[in-house]
PDB file of N, CA and C in Angstrom:
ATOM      1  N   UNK A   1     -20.513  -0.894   8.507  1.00  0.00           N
ATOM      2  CA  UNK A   1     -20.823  -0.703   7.095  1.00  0.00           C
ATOM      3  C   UNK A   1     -19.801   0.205   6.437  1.00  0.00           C
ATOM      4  N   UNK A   2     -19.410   0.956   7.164  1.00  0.00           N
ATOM      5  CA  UNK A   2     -18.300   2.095   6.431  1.00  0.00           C
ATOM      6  C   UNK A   2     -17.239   1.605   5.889  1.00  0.00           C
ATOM      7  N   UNK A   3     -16.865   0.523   7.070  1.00  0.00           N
ATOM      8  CA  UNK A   3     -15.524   0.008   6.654  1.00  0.00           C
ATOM      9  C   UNK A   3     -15.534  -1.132   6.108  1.00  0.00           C
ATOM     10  N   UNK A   4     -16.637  -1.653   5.955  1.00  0.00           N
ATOM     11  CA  UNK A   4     -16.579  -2.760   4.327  1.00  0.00           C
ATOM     12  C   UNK A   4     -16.492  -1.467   3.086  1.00  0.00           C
ATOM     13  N   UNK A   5     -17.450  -0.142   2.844  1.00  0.00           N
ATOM     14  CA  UNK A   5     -16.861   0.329   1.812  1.00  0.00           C
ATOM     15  C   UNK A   5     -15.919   1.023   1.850  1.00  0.00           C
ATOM     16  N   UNK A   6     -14.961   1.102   3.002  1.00  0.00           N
ATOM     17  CA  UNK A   6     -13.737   1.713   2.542  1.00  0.00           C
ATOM     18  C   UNK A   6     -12.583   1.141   2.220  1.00  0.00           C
ATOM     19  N   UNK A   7     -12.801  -0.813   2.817  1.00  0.00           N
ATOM     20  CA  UNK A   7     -12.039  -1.588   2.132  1.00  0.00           C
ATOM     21  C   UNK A   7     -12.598  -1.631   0.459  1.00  0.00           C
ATOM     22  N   UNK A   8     -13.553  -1.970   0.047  1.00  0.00           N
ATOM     23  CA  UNK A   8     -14.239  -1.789  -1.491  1.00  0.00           C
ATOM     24  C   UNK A   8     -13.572  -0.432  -2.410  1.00  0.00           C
ATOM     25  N   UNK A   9     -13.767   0.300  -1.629  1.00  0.00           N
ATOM     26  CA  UNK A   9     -13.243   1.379  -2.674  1.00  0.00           C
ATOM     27  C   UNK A   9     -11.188   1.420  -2.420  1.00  0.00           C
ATOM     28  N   UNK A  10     -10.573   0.865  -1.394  1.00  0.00           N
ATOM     29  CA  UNK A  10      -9.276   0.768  -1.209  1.00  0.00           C
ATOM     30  C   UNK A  10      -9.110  -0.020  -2.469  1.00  0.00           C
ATOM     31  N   UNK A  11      -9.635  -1.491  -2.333  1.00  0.00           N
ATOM     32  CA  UNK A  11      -9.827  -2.532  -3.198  1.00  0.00           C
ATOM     33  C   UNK A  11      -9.645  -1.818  -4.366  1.00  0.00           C
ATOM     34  N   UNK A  12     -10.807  -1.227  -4.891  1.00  0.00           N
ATOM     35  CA  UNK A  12     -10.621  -0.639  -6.403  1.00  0.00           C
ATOM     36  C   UNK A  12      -9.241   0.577  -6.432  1.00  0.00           C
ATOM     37  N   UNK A  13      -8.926   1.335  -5.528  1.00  0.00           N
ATOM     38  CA  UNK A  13      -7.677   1.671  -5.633  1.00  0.00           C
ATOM     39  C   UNK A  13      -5.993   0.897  -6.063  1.00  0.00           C
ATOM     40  N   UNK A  14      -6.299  -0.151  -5.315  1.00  0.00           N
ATOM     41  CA  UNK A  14      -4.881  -1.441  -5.482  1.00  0.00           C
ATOM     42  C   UNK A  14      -5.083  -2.084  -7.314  1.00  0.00           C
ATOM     43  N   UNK A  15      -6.558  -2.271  -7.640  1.00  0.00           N
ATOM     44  CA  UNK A  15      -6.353  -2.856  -8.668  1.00  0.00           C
ATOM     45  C   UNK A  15      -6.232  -1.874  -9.812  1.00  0.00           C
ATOM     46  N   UNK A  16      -6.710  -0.487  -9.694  1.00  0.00           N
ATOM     47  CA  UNK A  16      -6.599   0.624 -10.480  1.00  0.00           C
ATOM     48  C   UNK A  16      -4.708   0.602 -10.670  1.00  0.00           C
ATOM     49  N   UNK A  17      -4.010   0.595  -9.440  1.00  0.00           N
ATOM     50  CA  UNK A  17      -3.039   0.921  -9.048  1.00  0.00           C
ATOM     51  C   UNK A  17      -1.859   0.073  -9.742  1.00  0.00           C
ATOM     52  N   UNK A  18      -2.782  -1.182 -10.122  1.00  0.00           N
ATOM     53  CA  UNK A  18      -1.856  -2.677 -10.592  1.00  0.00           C
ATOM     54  C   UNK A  18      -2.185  -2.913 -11.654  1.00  0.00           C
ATOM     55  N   UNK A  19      -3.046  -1.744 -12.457  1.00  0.00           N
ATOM     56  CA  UNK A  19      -3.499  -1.774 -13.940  1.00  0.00           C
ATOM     57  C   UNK A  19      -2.586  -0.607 -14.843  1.00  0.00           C
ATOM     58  N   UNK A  20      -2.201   0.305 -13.524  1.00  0.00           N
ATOM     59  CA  UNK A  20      -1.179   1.271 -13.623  1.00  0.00           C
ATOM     60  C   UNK A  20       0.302   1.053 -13.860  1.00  0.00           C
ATOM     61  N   UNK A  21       0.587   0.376 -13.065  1.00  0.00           N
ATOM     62  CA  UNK A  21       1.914  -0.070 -12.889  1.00  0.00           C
ATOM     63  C   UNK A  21       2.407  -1.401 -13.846  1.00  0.00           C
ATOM     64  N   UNK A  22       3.255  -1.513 -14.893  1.00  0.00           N
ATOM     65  CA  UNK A  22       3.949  -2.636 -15.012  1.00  0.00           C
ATOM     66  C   UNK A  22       4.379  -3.624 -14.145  1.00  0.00           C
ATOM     67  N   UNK A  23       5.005  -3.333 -12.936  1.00  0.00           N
ATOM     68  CA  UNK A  23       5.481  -4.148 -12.366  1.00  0.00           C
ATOM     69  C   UNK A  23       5.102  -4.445 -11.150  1.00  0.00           C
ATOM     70  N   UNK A  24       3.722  -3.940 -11.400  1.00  0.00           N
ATOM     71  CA  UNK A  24       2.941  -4.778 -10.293  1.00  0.00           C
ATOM     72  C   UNK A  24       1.656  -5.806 -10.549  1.00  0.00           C
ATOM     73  N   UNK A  25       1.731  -6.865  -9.873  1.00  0.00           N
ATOM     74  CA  UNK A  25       0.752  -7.472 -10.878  1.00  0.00           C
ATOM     75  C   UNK A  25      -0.740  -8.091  -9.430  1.00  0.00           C
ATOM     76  N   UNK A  26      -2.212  -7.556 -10.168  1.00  0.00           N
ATOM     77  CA  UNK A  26      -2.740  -7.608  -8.830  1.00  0.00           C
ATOM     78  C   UNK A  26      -3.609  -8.845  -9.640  1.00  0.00           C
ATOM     79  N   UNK A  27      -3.684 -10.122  -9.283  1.00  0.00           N
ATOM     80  CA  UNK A  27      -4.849 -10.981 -10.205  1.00  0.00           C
ATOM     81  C   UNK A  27      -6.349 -11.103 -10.137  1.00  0.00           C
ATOM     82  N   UNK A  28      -6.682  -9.727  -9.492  1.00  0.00           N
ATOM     83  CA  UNK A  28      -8.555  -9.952  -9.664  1.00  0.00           C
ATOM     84  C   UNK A  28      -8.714  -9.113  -8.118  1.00  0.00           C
ATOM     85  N   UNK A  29     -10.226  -8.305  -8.193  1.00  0.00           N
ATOM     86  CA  UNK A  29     -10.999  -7.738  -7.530  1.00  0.00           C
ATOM     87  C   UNK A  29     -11.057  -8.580  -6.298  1.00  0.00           C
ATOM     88  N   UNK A  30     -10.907 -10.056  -6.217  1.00  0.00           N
ATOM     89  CA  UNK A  30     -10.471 -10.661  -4.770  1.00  0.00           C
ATOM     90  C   UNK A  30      -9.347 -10.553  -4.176  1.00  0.00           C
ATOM     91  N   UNK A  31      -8.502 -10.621  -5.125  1.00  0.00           N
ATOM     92  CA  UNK A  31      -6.562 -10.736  -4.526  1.00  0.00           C
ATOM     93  C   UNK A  31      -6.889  -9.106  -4.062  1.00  0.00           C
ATOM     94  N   UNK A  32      -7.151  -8.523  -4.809  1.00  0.00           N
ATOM     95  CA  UNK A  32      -7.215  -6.278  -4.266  1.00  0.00           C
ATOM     96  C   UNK A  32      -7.698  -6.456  -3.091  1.00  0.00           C
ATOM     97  N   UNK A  33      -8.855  -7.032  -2.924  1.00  0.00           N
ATOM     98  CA  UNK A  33      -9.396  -6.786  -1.406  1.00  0.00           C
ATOM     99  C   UNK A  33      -8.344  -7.859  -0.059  1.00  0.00           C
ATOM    100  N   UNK A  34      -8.212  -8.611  -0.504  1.00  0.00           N
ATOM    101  CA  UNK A  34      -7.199  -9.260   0.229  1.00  0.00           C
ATOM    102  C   UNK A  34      -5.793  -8.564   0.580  1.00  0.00           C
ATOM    103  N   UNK A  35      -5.310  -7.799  -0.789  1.00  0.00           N
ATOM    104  CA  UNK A  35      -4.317  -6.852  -0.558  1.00  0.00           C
ATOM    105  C   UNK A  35      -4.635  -5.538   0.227  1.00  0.00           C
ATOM    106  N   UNK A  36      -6.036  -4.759  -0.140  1.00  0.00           N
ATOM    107  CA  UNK A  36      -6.699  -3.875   1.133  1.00  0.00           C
ATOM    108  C   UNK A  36      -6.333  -4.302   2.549  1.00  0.00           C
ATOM    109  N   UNK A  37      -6.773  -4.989   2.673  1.00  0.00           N
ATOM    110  CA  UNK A  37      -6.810  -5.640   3.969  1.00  0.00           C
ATOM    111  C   UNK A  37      -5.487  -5.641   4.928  1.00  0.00           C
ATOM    112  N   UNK A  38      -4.663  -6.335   3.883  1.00  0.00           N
ATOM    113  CA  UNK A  38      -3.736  -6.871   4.775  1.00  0.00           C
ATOM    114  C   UNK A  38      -2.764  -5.435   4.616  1.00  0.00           C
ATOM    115  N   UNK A  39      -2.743  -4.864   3.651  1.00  0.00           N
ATOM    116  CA  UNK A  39      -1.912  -3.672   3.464  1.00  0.00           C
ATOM    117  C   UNK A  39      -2.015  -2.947   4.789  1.00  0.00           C
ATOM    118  N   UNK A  40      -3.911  -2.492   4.980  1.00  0.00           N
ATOM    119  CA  UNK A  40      -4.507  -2.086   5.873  1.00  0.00           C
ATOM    120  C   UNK A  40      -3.730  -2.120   7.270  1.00  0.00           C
ATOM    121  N   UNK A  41      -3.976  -3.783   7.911  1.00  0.00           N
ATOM    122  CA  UNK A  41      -3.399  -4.006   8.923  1.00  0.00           C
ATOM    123  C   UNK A  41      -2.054  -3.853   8.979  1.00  0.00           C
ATOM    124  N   UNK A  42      -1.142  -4.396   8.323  1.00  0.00           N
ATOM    125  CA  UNK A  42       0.369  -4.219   8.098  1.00  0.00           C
ATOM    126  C   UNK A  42       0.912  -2.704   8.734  1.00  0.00           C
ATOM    127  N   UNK A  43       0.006  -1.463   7.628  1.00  0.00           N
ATOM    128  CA  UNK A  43       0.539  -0.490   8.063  1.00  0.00           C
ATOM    129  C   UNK A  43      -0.018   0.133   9.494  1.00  0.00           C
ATOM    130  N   UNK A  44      -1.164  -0.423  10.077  1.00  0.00           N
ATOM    131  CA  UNK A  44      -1.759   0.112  11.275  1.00  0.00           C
ATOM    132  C   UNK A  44      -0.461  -0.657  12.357  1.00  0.00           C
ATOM    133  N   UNK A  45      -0.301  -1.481  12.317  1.00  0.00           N
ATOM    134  CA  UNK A  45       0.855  -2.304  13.159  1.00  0.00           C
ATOM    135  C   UNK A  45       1.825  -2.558  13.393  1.00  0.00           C
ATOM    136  N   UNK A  46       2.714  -2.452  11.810  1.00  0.00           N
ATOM    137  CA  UNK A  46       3.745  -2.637  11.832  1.00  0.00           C
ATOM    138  C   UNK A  46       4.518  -1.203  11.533  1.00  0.00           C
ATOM    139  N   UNK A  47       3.991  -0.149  10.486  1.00  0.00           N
ATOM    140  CA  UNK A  47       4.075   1.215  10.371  1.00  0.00           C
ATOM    141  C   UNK A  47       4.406   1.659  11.510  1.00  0.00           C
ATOM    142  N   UNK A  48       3.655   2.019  12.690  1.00  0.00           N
ATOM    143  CA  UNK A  48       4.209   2.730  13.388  1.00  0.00           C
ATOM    144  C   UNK A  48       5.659   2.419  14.066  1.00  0.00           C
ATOM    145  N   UNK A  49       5.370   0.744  14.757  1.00  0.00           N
ATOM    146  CA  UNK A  49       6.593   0.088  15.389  1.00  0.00           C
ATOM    147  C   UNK A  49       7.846   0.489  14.321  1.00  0.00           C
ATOM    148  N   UNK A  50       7.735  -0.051  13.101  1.00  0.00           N
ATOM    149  CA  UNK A  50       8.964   0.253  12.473  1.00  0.00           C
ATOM    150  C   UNK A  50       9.238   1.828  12.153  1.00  0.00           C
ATOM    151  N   UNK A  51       8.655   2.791  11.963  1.00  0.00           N
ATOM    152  CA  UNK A  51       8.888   4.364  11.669  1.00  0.00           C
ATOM    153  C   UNK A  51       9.594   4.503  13.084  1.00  0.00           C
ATOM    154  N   UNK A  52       9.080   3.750  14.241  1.00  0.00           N
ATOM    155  CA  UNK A  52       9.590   4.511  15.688  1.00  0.00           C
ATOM    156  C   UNK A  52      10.745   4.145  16.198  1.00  0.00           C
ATOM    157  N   UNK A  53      11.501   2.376  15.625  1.00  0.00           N
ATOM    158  CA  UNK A  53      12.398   2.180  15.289  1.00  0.00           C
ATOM    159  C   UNK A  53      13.387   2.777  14.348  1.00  0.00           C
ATOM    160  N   UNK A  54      13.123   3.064  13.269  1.00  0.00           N
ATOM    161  CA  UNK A  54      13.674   4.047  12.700  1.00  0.00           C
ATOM    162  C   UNK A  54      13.843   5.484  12.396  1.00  0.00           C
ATOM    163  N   UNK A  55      13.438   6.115  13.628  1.00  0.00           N
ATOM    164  CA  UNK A  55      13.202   7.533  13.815  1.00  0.00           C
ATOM    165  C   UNK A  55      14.722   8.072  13.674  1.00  0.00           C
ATOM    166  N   UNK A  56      16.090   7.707  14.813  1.00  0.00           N
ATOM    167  CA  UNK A  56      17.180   8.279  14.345  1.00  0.00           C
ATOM    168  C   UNK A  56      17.539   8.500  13.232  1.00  0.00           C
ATOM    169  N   UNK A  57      17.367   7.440  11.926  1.00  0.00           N
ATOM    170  CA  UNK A  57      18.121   7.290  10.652  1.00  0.00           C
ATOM    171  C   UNK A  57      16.957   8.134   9.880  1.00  0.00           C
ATOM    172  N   UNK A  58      15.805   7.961  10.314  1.00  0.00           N
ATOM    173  CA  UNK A  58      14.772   8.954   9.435  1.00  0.00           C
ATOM    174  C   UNK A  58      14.657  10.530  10.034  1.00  0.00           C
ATOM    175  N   UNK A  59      15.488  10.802  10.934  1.00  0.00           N
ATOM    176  CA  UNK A  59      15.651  12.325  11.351  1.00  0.00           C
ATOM    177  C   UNK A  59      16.999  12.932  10.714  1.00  0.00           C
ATOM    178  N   UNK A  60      17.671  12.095  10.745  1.00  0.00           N
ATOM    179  CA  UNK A  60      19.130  12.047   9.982  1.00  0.00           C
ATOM    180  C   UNK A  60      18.914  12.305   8.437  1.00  0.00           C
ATOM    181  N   UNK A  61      18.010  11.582   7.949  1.00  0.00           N
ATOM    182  CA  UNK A  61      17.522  12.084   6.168  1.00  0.00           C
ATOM    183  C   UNK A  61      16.327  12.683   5.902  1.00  0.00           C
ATOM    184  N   UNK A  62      15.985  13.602   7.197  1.00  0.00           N
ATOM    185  CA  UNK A  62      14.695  14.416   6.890  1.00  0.00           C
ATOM    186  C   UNK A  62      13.600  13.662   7.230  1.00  0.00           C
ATOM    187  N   UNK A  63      13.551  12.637   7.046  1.00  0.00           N
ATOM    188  CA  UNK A  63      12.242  11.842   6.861  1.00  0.00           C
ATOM    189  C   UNK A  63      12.464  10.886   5.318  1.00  0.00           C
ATOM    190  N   UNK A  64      13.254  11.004   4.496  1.00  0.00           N
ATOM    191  CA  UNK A  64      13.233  10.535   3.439  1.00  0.00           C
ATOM    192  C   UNK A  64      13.239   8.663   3.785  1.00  0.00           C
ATOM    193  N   UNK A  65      13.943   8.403   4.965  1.00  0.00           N
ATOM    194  CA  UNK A  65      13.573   6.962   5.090  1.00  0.00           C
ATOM    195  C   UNK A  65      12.539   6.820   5.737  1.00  0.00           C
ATOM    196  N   UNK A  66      11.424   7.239   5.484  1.00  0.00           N
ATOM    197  CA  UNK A  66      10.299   7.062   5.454  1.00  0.00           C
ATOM    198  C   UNK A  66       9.825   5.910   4.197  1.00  0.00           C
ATOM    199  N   UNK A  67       9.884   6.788   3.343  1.00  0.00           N
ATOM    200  CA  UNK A  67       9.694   5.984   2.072  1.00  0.00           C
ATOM    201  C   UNK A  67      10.411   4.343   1.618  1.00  0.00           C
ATOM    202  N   UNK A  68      11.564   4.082   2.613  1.00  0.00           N
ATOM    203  CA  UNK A  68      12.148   2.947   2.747  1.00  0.00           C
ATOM    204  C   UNK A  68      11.314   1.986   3.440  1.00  0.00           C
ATOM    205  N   UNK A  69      10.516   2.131   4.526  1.00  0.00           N
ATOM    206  CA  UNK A  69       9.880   1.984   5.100  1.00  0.00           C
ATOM    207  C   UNK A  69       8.468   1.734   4.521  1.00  0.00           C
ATOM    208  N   UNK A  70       7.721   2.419   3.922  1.00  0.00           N
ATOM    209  CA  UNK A  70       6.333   2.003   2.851  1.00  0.00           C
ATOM    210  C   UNK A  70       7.186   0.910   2.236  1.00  0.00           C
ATOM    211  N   UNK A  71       8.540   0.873   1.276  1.00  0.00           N
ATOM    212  CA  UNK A  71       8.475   0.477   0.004  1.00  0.00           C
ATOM    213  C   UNK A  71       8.714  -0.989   1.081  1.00  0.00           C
ATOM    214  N   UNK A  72       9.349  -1.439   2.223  1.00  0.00           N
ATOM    215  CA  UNK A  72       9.301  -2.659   2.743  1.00  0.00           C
ATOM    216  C   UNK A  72       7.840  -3.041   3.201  1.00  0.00           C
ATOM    217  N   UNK A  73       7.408  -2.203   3.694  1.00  0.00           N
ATOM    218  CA  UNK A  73       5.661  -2.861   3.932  1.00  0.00           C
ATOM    219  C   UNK A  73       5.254  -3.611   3.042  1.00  0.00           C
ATOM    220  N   UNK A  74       5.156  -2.818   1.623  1.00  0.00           N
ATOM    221  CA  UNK A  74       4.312  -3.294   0.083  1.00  0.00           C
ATOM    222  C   UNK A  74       5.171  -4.497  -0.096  1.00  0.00           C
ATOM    223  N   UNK A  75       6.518  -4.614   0.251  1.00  0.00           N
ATOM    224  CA  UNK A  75       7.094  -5.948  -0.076  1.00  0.00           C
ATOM    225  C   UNK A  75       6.641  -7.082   0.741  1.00  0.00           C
ATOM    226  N   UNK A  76       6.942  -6.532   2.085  1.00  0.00           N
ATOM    227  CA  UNK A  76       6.149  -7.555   2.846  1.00  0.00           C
ATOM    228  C   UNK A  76       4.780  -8.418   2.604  1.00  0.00           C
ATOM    229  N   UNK A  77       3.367  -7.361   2.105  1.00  0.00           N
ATOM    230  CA  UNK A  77       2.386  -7.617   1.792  1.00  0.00           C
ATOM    231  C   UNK A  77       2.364  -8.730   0.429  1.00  0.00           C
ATOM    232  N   UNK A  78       3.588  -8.340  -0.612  1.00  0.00           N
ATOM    233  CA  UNK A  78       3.890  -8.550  -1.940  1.00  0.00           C
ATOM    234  C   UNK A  78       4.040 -10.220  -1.132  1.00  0.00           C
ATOM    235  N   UNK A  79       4.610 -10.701  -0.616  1.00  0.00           N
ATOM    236  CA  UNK A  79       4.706 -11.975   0.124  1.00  0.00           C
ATOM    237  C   UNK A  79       3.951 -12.869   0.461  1.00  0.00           C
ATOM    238  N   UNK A  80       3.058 -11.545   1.592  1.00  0.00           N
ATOM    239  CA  UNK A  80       2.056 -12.283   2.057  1.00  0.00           C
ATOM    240  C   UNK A  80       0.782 -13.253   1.147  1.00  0.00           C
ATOM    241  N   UNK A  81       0.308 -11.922   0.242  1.00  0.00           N
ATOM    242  CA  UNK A  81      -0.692 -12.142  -0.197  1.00  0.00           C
ATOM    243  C   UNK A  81      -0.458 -12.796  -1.907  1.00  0.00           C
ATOM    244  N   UNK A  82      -0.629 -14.062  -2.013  1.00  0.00           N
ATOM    245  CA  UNK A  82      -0.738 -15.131  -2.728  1.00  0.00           C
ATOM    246  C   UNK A  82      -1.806 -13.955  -3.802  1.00  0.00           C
ATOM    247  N   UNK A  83      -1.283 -14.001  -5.779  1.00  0.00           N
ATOM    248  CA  UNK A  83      -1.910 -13.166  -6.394  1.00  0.00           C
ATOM    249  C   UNK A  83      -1.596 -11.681  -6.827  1.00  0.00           C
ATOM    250  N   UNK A  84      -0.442 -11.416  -5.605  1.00  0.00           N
ATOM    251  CA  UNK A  84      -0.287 -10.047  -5.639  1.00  0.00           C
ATOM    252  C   UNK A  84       1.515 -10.052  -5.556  1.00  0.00           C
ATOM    253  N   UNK A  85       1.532  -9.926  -6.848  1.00  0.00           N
ATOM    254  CA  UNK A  85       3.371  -9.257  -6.924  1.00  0.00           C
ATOM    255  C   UNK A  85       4.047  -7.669  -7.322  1.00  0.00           C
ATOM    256  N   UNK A  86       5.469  -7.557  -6.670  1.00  0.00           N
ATOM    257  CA  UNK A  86       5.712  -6.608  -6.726  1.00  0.00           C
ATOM    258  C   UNK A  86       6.952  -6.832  -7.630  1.00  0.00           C
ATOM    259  N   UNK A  87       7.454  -6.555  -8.467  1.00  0.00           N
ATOM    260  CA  UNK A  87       8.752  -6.563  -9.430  1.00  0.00           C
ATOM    261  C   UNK A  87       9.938  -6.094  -8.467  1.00  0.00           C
ATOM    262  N   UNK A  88      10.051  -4.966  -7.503  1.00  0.00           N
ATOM    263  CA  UNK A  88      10.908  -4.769  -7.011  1.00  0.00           C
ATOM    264  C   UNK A  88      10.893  -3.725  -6.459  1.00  0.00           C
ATOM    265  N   UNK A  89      11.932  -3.162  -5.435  1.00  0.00           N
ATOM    266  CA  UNK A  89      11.805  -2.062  -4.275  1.00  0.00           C
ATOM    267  C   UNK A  89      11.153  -0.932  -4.975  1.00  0.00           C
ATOM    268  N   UNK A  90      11.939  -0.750  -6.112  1.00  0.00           N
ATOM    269  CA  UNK A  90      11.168   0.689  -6.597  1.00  0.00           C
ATOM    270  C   UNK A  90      10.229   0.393  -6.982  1.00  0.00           C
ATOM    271  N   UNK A  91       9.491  -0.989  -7.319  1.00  0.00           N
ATOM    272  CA  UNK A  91       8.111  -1.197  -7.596  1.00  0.00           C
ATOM    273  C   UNK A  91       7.248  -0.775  -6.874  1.00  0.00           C
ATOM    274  N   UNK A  92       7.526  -1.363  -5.324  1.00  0.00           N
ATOM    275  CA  UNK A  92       7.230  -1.174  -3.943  1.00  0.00           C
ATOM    276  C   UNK A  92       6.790   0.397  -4.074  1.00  0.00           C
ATOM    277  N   UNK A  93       7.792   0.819  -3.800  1.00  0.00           N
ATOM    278  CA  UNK A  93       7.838   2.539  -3.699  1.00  0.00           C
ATOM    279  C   UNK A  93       6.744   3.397  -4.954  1.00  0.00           C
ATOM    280  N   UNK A  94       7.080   3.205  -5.861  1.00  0.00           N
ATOM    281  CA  UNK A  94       5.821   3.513  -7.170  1.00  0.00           C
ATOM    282  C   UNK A  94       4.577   3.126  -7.152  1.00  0.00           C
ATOM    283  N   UNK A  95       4.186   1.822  -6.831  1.00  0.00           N
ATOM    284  CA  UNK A  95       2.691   1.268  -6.087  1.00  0.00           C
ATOM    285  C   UNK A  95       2.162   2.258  -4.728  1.00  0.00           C
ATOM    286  N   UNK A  96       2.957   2.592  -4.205  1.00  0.00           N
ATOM    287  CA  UNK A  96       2.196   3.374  -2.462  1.00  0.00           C
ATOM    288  C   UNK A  96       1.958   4.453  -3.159  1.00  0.00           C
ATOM    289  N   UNK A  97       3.072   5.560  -4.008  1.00  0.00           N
ATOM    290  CA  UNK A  97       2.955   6.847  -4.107  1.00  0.00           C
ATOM    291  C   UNK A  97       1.665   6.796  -4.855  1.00  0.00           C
ATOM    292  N   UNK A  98       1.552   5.977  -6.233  1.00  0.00           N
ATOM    293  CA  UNK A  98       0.406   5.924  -6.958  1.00  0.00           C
ATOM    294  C   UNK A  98      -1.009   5.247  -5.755  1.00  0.00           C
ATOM    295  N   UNK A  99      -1.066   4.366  -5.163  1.00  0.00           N
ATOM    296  CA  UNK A  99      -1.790   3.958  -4.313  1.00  0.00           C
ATOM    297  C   UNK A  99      -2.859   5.116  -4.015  1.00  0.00           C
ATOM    298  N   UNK A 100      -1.293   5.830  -3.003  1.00  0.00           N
ATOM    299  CA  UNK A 100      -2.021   6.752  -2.284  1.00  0.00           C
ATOM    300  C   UNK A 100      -3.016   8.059  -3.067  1.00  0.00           C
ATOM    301  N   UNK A 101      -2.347   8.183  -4.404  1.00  0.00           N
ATOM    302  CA  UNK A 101      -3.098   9.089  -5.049  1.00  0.00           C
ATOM    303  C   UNK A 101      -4.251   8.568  -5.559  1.00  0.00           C
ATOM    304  N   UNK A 102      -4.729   7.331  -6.235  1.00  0.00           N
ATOM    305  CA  UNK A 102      -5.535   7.262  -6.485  1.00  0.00           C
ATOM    306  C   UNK A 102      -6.801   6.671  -5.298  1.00  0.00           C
ATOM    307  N   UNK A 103      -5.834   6.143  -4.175  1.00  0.00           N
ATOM    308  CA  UNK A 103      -6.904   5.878  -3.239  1.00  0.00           C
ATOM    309  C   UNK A 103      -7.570   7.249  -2.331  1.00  0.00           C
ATOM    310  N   UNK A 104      -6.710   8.392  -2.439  1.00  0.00           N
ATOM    311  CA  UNK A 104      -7.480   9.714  -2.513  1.00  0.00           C
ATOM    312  C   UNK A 104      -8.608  10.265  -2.976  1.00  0.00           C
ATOM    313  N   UNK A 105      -8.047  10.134  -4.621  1.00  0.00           N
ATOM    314  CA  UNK A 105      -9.078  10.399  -5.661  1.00  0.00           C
ATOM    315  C   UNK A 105     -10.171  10.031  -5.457  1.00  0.00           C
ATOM    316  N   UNK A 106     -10.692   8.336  -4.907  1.00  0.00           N
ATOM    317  CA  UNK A 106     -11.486   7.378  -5.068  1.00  0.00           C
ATOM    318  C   UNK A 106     -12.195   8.178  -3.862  1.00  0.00           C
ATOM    319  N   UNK A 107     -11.603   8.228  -2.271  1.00  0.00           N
ATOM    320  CA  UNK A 107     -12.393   8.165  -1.516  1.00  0.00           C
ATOM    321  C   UNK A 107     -12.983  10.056  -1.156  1.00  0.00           C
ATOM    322  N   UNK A 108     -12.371  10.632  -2.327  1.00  0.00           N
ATOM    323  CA  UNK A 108     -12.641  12.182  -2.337  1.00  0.00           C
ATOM    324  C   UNK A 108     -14.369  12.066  -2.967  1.00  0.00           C
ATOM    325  N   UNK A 109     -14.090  11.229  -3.965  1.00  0.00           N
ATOM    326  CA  UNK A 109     -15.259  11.026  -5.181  1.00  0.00           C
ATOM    327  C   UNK A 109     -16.610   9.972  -4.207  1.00  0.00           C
ATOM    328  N   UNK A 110     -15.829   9.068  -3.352  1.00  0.00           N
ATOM    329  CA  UNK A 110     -17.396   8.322  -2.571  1.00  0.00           C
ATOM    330  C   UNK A 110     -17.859   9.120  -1.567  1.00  0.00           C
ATOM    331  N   UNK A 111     -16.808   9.761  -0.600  1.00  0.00           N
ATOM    332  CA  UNK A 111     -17.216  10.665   0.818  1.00  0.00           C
ATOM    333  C   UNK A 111     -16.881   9.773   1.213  1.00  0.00           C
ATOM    334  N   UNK A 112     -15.907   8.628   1.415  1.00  0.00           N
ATOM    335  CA  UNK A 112     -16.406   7.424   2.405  1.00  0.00           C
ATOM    336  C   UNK A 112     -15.060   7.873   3.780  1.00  0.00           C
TER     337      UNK A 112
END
């Protein structure tokens, strides 16, 4: 049960997030949860493999290619999920940072 509402309230984070952004475009409370989801898995799976692959070049810039790294995930996802576009890398990159803040906000405000 938790984690249907923590995809639900992610959900309302992505579409908050794509009501935010110009250049992201999310088409409805189904495409968000579909984008939850797969965002979800993407970064549980592919996040780590690729950060651990790129640990030399991201120790080399602090960590700043880190953020190279989110902004290819969200592109990836931007692909996957039919409904859900991204305008471009820095789109990518502006969608997570905002993401992450408002999917904070959201899950500060449910407890979930």
């Amino acid at each position: 049960m938790n984690i249907i509402l923590n995809i639900l309230v992610s959900a309302a984070a992505v579409l908050v997030t794509g009501r935010l952004l110009s250049g992201v475009t999310v088409d409805g409370y189904g495409t968000a949860i579909l984008v939850a989801i797969v965002l979800g898995v993407v970064n549980a799976v592919l996040g780590p493999i690729l950060l651990a692959l790129t640990l030399p070049i991201n120790v080399l810039t602090l960590g700043l290619f880190t953020f190279v790294v989110i902004g290819a995930l969200v592109m990836l996802v931007a692909a996957l999920v039919p409904g859900f576009k991204v305008a471009s890398f820095w789109w990518a990159l502006g969608f997570a940072f905002v993401l992450a803040l408002v999917n904070s906000v959201f899950h500060a405000v449910t407890r979930v």
